[in-house]
PDB file of N, CA and C in Angstrom:
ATOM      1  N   UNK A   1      33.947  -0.001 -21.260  1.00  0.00           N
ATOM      2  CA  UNK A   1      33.562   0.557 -19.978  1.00  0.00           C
ATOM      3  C   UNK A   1      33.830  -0.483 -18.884  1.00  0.00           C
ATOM      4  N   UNK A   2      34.327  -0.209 -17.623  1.00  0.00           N
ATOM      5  CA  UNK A   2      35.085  -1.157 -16.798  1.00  0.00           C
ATOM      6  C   UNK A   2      33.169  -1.404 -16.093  1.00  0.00           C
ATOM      7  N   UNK A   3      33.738  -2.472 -15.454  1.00  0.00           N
ATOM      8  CA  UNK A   3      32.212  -2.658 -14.941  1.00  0.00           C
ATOM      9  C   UNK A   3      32.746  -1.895 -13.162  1.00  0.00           C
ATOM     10  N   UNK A   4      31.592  -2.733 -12.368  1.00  0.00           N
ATOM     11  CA  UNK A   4      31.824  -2.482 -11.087  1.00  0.00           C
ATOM     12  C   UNK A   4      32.925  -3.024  -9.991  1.00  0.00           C
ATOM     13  N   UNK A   5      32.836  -4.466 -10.528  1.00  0.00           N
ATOM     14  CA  UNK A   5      33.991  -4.908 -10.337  1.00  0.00           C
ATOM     15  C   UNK A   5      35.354  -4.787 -10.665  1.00  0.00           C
ATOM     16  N   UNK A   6      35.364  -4.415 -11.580  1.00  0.00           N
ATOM     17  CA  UNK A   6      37.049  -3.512 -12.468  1.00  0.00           C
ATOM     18  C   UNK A   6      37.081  -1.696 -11.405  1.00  0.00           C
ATOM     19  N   UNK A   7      36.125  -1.455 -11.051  1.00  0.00           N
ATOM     20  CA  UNK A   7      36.480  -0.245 -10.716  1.00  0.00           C
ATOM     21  C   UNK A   7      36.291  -0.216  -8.672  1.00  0.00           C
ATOM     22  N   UNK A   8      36.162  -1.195  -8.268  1.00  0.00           N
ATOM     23  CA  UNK A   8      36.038  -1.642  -6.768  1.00  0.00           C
ATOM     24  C   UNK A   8      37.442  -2.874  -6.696  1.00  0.00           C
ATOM     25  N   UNK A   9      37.729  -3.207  -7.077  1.00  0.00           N
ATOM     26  CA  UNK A   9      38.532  -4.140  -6.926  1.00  0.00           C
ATOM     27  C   UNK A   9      39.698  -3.450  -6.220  1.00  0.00           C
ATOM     28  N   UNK A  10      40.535  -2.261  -6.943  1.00  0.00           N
ATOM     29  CA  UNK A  10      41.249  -1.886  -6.017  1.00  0.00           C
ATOM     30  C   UNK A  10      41.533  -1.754  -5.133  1.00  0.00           C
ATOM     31  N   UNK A  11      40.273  -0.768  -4.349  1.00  0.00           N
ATOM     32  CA  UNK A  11      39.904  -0.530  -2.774  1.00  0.00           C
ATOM     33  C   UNK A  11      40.031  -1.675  -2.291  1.00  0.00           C
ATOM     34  N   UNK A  12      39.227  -3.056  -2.875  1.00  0.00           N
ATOM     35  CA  UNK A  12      38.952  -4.190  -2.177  1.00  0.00           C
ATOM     36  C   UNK A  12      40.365  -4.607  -1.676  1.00  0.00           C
ATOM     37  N   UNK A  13      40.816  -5.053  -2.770  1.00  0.00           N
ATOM     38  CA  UNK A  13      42.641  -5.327  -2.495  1.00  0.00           C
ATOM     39  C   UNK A  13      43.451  -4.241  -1.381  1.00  0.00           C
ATOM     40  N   UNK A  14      43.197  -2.829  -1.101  1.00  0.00           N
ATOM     41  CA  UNK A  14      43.386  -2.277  -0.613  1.00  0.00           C
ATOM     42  C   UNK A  14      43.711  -3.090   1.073  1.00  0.00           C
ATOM     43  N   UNK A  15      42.341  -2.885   1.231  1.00  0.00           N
ATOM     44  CA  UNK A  15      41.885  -3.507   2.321  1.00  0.00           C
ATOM     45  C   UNK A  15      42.548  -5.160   2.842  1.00  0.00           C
ATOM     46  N   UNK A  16      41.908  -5.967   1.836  1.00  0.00           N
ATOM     47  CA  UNK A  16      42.785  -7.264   2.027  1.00  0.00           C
ATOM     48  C   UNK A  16      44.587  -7.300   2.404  1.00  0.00           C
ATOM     49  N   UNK A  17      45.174  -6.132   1.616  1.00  0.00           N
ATOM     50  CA  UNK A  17      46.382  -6.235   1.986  1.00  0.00           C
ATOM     51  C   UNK A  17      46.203  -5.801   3.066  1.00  0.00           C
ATOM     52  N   UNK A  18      45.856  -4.859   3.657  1.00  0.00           N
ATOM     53  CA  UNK A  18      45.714  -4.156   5.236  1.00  0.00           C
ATOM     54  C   UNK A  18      45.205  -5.286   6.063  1.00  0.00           C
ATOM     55  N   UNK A  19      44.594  -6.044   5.622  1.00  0.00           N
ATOM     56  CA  UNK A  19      44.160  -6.961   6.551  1.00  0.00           C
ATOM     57  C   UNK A  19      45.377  -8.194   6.963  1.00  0.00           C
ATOM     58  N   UNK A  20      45.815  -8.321   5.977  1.00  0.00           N
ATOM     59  CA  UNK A  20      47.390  -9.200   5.828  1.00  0.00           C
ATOM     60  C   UNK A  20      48.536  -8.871   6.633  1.00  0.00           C
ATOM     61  N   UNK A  21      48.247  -7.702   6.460  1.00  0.00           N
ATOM     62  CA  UNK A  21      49.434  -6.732   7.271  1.00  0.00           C
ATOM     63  C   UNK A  21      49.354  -6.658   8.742  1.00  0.00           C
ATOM     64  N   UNK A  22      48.053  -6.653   9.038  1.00  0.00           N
ATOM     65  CA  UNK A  22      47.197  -6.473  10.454  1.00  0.00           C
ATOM     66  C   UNK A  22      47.828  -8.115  11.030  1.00  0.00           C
ATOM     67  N   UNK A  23      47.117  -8.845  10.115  1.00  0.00           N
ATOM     68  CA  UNK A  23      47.467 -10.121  11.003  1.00  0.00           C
ATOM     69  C   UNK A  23      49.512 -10.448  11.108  1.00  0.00           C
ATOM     70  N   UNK A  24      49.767 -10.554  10.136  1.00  0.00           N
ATOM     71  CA  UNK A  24      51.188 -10.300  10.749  1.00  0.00           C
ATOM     72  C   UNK A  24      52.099 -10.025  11.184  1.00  0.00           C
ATOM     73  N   UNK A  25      51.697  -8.514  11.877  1.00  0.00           N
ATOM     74  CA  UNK A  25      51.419  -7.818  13.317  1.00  0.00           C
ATOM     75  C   UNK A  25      51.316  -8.106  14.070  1.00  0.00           C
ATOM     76  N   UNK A  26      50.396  -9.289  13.942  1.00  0.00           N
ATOM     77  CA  UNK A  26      49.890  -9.896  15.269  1.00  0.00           C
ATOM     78  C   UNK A  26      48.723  -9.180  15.592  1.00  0.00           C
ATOM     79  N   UNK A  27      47.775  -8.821  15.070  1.00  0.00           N
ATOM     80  CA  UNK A  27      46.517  -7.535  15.378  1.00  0.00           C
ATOM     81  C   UNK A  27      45.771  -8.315  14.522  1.00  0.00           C
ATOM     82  N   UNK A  28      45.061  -9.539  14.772  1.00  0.00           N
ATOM     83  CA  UNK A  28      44.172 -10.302  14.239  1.00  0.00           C
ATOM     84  C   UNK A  28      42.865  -9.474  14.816  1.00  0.00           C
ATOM     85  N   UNK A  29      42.488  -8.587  15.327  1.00  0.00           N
ATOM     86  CA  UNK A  29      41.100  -7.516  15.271  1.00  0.00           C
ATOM     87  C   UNK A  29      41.026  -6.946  14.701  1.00  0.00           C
ATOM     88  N   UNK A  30      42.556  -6.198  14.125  1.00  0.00           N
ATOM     89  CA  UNK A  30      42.497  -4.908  13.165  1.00  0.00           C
ATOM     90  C   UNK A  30      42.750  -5.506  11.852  1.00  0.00           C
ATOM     91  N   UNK A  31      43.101  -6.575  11.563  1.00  0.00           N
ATOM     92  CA  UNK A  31      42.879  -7.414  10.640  1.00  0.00           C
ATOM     93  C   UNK A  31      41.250  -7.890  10.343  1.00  0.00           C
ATOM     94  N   UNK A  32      40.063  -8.159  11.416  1.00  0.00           N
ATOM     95  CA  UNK A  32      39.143  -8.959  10.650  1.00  0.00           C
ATOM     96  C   UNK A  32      38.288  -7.509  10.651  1.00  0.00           C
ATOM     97  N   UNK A  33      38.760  -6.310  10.710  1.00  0.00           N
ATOM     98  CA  UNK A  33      38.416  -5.217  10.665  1.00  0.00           C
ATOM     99  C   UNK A  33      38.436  -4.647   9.455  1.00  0.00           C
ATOM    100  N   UNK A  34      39.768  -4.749   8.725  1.00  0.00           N
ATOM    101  CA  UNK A  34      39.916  -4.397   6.852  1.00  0.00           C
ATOM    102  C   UNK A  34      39.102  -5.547   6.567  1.00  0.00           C
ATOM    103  N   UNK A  35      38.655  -6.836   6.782  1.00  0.00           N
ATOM    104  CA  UNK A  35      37.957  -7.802   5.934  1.00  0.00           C
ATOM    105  C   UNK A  35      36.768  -7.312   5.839  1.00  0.00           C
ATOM    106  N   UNK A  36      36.112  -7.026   7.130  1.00  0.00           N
ATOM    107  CA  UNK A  36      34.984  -6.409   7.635  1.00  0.00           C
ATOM    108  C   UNK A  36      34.619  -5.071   6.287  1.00  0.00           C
ATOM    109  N   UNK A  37      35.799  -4.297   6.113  1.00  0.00           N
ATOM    110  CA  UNK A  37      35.142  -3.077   5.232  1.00  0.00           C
ATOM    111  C   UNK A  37      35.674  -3.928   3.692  1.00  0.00           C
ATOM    112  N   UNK A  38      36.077  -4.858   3.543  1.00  0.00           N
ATOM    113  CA  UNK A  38      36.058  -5.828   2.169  1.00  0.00           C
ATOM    114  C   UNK A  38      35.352  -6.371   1.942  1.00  0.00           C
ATOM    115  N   UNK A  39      34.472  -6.755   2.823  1.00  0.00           N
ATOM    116  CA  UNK A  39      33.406  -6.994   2.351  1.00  0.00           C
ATOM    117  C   UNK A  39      32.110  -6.498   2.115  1.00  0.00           C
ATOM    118  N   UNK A  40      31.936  -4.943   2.869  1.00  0.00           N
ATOM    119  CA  UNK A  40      31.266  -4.060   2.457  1.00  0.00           C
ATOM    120  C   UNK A  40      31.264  -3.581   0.795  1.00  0.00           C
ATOM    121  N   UNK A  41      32.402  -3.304   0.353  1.00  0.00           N
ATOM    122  CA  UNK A  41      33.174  -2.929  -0.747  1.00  0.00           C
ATOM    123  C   UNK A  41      32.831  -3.830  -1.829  1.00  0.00           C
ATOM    124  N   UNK A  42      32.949  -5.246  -1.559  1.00  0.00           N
ATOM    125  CA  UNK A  42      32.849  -6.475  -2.543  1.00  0.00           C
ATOM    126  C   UNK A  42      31.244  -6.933  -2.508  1.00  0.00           C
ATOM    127  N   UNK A  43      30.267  -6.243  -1.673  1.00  0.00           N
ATOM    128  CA  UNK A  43      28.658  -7.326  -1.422  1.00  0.00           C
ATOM    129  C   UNK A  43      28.471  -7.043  -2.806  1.00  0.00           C
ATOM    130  N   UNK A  44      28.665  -6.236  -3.893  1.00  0.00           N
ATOM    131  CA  UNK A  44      27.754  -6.101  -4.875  1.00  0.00           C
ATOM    132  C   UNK A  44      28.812  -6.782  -6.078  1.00  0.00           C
ATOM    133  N   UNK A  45      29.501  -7.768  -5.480  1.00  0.00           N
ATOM    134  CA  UNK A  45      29.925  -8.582  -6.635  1.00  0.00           C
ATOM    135  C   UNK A  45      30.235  -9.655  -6.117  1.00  0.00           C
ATOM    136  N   UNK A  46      29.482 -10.596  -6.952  1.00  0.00           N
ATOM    137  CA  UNK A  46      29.578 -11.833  -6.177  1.00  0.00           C
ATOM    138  C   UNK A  46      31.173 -12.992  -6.021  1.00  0.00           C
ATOM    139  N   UNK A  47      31.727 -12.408  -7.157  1.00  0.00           N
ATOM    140  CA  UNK A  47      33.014 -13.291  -6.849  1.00  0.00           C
ATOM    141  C   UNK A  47      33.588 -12.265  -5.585  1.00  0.00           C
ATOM    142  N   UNK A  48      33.989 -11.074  -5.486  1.00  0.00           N
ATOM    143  CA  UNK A  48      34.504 -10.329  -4.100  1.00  0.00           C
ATOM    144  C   UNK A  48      33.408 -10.651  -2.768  1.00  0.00           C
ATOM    145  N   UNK A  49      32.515 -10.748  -3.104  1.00  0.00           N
ATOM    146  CA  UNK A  49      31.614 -11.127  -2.071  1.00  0.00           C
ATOM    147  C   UNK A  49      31.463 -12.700  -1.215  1.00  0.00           C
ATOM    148  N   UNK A  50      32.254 -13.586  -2.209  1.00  0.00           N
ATOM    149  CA  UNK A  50      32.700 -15.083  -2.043  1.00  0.00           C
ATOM    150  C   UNK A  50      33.986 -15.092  -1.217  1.00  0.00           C
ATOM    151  N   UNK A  51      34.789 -14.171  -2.329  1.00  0.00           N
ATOM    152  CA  UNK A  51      36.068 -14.226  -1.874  1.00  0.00           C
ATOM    153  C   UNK A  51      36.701 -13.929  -0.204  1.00  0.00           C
ATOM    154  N   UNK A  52      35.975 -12.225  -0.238  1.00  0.00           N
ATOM    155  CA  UNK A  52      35.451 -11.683   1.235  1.00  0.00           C
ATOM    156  C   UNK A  52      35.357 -12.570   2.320  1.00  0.00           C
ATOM    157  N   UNK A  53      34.463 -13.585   2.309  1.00  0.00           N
ATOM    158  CA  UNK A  53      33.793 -14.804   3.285  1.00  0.00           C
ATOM    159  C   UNK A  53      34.180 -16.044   3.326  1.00  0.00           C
ATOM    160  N   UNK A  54      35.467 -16.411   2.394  1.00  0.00           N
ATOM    161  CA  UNK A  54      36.308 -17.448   2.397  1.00  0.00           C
ATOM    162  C   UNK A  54      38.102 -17.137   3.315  1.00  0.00           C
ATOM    163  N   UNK A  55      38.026 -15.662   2.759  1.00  0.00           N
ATOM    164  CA  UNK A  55      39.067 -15.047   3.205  1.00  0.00           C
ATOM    165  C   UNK A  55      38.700 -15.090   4.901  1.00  0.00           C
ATOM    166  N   UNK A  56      37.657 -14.655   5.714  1.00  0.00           N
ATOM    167  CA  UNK A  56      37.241 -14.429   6.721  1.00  0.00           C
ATOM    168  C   UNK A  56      37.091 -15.958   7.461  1.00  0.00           C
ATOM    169  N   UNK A  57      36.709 -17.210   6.708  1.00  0.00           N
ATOM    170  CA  UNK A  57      36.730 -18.158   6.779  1.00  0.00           C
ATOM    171  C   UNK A  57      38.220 -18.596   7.328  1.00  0.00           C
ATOM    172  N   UNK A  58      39.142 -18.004   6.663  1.00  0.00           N
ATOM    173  CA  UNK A  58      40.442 -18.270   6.911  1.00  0.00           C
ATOM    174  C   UNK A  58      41.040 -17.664   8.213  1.00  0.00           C
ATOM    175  N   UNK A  59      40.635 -16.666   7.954  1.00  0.00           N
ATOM    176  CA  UNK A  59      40.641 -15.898   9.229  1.00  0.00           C
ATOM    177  C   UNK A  59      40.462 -16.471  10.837  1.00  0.00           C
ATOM    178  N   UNK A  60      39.235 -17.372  10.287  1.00  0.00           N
ATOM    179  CA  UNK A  60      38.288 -17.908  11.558  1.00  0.00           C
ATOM    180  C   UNK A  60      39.656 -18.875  11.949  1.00  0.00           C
ATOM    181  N   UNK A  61      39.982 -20.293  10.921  1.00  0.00           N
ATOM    182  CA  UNK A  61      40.693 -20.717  11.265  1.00  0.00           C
ATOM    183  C   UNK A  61      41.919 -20.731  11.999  1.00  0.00           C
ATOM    184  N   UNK A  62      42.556 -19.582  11.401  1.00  0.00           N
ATOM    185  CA  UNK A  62      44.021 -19.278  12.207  1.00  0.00           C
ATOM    186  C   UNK A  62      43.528 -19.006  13.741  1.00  0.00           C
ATOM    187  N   UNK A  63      42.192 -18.178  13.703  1.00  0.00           N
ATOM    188  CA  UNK A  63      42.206 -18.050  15.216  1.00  0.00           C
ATOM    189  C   UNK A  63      41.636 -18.791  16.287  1.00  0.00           C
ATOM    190  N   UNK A  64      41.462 -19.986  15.412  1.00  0.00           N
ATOM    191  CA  UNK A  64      40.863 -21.093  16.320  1.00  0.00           C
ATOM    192  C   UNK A  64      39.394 -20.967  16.656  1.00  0.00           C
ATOM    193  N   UNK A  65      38.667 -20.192  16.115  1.00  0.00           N
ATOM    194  CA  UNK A  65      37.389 -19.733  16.261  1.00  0.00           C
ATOM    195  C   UNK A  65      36.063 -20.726  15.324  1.00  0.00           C
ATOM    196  N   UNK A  66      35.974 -22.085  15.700  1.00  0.00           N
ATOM    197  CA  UNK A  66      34.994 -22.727  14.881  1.00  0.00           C
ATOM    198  C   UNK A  66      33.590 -22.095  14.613  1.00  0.00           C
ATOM    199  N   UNK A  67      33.135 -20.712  15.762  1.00  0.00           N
ATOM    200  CA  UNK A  67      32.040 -20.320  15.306  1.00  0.00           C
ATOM    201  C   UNK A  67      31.906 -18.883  13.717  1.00  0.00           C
ATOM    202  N   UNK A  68      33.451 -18.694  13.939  1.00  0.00           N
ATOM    203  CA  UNK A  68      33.458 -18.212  12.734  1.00  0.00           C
ATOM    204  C   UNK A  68      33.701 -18.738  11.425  1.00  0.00           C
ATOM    205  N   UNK A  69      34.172 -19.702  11.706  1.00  0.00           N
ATOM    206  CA  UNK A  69      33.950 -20.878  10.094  1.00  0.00           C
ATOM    207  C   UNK A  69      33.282 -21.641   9.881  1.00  0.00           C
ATOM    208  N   UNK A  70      32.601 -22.027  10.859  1.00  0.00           N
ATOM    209  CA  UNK A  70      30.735 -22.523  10.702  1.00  0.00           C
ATOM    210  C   UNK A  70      30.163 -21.064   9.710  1.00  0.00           C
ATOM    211  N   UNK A  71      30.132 -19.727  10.534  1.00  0.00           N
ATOM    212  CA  UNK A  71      29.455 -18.848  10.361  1.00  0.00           C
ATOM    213  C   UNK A  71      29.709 -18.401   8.708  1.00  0.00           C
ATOM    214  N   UNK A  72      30.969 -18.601   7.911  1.00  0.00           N
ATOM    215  CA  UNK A  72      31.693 -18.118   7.038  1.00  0.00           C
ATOM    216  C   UNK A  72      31.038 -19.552   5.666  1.00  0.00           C
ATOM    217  N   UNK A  73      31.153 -20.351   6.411  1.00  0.00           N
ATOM    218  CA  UNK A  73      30.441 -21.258   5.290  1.00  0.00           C
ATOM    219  C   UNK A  73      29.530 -21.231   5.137  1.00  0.00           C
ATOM    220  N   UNK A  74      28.333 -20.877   5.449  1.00  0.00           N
ATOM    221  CA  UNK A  74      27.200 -20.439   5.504  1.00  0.00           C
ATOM    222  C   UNK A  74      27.238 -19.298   4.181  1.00  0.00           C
ATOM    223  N   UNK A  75      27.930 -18.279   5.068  1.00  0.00           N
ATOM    224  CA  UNK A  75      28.107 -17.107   4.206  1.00  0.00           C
ATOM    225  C   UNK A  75      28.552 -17.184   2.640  1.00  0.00           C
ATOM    226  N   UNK A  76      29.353 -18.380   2.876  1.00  0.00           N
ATOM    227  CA  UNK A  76      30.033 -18.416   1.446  1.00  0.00           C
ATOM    228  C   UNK A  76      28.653 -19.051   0.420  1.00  0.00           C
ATOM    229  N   UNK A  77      28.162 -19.999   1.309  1.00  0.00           N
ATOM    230  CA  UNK A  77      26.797 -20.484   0.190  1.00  0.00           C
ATOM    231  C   UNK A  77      25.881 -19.130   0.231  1.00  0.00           C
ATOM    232  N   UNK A  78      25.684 -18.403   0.810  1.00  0.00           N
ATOM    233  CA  UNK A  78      24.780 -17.061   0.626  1.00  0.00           C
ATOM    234  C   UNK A  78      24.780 -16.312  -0.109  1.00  0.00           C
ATOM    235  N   UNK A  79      26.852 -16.071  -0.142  1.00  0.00           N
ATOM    236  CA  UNK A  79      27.385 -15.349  -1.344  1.00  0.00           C
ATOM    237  C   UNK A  79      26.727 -15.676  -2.825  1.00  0.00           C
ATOM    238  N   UNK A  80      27.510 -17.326  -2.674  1.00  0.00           N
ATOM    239  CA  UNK A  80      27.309 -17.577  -4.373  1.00  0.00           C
ATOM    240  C   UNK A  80      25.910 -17.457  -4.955  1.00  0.00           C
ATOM    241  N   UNK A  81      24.942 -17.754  -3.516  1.00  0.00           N
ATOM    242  CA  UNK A  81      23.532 -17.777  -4.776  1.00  0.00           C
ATOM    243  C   UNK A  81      22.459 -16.701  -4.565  1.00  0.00           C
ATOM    244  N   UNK A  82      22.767 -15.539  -3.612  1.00  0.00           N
ATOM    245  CA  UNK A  82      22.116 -14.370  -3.597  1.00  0.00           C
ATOM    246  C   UNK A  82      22.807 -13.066  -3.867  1.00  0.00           C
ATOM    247  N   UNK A  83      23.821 -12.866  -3.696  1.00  0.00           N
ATOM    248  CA  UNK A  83      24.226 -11.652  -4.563  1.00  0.00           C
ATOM    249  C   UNK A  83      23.780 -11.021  -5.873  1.00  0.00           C
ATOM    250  N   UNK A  84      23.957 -12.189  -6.944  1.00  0.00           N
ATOM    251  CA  UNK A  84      23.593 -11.519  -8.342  1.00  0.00           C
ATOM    252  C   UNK A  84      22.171 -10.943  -8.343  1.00  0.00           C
ATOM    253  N   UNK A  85      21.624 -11.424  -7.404  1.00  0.00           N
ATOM    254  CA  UNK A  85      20.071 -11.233  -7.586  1.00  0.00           C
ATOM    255  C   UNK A  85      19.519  -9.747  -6.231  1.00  0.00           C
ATOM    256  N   UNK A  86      20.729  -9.645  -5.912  1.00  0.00           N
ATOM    257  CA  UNK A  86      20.730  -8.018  -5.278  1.00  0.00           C
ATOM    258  C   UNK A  86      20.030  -8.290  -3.869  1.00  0.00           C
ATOM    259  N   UNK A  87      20.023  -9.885  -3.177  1.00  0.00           N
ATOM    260  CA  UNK A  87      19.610  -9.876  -1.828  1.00  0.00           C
ATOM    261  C   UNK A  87      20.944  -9.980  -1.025  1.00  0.00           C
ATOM    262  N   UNK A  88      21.078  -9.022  -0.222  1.00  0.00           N
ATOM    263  CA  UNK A  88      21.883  -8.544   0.243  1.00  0.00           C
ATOM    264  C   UNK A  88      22.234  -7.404   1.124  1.00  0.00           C
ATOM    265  N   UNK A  89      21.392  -7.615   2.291  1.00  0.00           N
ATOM    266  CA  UNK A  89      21.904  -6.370   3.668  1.00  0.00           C
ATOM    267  C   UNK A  89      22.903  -5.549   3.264  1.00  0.00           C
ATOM    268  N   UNK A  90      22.787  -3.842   2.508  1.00  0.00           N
ATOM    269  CA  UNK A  90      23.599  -3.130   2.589  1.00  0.00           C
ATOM    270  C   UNK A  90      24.287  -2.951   4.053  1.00  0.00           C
ATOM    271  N   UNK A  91      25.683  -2.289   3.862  1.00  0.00           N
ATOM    272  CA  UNK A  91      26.374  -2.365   4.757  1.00  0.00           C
ATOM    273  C   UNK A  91      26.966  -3.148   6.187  1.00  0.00           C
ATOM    274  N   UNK A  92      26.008  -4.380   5.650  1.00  0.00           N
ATOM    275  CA  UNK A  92      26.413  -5.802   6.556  1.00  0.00           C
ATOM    276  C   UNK A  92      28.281  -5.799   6.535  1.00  0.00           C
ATOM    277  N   UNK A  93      28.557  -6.255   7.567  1.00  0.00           N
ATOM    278  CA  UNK A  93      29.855  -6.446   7.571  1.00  0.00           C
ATOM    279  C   UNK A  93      30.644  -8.098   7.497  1.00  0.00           C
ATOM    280  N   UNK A  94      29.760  -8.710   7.471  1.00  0.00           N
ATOM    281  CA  UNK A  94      29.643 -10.384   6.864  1.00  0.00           C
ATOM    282  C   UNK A  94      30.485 -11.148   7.966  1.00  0.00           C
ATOM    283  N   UNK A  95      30.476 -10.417   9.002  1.00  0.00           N
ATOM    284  CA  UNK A  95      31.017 -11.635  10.155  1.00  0.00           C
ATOM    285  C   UNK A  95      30.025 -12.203  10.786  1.00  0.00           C
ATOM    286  N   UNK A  96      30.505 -13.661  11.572  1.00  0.00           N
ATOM    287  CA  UNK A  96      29.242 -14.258  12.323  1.00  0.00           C
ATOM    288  C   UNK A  96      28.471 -13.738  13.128  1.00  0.00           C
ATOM    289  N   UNK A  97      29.663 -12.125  13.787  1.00  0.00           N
ATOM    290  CA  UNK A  97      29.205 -11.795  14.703  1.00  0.00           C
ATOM    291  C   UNK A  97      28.105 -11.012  14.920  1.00  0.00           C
ATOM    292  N   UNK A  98      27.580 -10.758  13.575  1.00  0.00           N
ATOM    293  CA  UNK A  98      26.554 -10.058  13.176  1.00  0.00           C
ATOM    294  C   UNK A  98      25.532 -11.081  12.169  1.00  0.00           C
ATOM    295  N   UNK A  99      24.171 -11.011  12.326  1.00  0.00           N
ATOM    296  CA  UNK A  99      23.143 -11.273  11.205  1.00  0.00           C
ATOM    297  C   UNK A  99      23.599 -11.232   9.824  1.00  0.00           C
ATOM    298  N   UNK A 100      23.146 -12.187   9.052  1.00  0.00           N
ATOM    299  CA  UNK A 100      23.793 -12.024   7.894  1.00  0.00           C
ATOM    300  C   UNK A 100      22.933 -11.778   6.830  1.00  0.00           C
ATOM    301  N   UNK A 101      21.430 -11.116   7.317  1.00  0.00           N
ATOM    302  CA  UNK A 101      20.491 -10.457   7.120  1.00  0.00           C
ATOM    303  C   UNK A 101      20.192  -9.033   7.531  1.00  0.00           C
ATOM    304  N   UNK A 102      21.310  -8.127   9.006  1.00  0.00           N
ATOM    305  CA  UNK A 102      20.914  -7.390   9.172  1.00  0.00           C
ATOM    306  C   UNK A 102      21.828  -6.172   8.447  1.00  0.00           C
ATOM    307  N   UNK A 103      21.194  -5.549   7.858  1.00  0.00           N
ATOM    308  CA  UNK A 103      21.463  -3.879   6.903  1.00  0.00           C
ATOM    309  C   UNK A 103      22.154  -2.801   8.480  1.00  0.00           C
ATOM    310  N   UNK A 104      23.231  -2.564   7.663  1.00  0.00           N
ATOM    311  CA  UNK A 104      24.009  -1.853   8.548  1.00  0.00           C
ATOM    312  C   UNK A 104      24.267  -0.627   7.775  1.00  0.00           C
ATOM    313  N   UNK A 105      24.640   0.433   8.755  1.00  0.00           N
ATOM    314  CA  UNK A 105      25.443   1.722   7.963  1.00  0.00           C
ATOM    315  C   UNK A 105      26.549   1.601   7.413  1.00  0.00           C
ATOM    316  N   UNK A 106      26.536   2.293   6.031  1.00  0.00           N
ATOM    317  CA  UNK A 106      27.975   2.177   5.384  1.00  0.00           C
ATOM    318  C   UNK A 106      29.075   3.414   5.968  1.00  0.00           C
ATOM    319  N   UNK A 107      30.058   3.142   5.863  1.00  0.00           N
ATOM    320  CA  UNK A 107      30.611   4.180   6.819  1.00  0.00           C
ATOM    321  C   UNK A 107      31.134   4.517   5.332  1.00  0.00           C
ATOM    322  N   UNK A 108      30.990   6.403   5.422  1.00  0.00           N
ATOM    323  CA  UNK A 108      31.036   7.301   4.162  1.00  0.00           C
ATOM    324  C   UNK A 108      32.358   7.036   3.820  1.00  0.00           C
ATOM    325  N   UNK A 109      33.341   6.833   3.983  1.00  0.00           N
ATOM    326  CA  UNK A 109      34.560   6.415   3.322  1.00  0.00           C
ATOM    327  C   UNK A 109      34.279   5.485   2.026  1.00  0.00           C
ATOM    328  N   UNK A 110      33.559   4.486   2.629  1.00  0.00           N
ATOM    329  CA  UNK A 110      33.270   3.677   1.536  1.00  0.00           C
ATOM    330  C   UNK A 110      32.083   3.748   0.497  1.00  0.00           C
ATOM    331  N   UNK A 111      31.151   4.400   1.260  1.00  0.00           N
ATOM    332  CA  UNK A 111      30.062   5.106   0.389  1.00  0.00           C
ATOM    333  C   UNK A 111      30.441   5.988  -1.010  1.00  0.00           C
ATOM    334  N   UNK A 112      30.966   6.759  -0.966  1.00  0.00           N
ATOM    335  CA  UNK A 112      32.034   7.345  -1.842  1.00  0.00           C
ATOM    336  C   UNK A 112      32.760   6.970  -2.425  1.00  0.00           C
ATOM    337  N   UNK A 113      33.358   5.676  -2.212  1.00  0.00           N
ATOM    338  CA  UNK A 113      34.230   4.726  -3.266  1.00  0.00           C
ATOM    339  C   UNK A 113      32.893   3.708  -4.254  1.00  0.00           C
ATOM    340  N   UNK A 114      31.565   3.199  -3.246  1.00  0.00           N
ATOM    341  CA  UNK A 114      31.061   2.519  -3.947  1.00  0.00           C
ATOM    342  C   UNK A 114      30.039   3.443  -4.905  1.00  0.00           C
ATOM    343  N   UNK A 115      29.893   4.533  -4.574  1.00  0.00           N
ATOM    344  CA  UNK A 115      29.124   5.238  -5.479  1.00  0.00           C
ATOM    345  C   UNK A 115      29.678   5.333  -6.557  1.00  0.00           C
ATOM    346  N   UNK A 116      30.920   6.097  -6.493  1.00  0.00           N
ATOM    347  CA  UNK A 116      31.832   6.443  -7.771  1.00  0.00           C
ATOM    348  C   UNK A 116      31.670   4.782  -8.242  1.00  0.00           C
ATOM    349  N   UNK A 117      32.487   4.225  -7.828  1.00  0.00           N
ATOM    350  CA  UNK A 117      32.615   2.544  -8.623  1.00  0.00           C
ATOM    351  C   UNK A 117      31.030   1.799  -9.789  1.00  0.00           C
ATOM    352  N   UNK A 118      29.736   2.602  -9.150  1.00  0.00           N
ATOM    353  CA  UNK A 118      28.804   2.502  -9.277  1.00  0.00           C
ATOM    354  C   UNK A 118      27.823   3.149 -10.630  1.00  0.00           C
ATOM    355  N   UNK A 119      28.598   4.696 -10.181  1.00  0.00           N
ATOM    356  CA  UNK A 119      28.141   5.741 -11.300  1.00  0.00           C
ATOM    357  C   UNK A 119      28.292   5.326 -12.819  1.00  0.00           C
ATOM    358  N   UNK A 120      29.605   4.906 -13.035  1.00  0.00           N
ATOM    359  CA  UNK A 120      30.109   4.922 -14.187  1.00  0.00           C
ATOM    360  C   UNK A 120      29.320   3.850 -15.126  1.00  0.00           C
ATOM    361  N   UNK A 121      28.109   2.891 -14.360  1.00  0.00           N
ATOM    362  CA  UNK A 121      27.350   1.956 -14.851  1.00  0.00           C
ATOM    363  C   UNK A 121      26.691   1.896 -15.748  1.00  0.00           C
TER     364      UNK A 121
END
């Protein structure tokens, strides 16, 4: 039986490539925008949930933005040692620009991918 992570990973990658794509475009918003729903997608696994906030970390850098890679390292120590243990603001979108405590709406696109990904548990 695939776990949650075997059955979210796709979407996740989904997204990350869209986000790749965004930035080499030149659309570094619509880029930290797919990270933004990658990391919705990935909070309930902690390596995608690391990955998510290192990736965004990177993000910060290219754009010269030190308050988002202050904000992202943070995140990344948050990742590794509260996820498994299920503390974790649903539908947070894991940028600085938001609380990294405050519970946000999941937008039903993804609700529906994480349920299914979820069910099969």
């Amino acid at each position: 039986m695939k776990s949650y992570y075997e059955r979210i990973k796709p979407h996740w990658d989904l997204e990350v490539a869209a986000a790749t794509r965004a930035e080499f475009n030149a659309d570094p918003h619509l880029a930290f925008g797919h990270l933004e729903r990658a990391h919705i997608l990935g909070q309930n696994s902690t390596w995608l949930h690391i990955q998510t906030h290192i990736l965004m970390m990177r993000w910060g850098w290219r754009q010269s933005s030190s308050r988002e890679v202050t904000g992202q390292l943070f995140r990344i120590f948050g990742a590794a040692t509260k996820t498994a243990f299920g503390l974790i603001p649903a539908g947070n979108t894991g940028g600085s620009n938001v609380s990294p405590f405050r519970r946000m709406p999941v937008p039903r696109d993804l609700q529906t991918l994480m349920s299914a990904a979820r069910s099969a548990d």
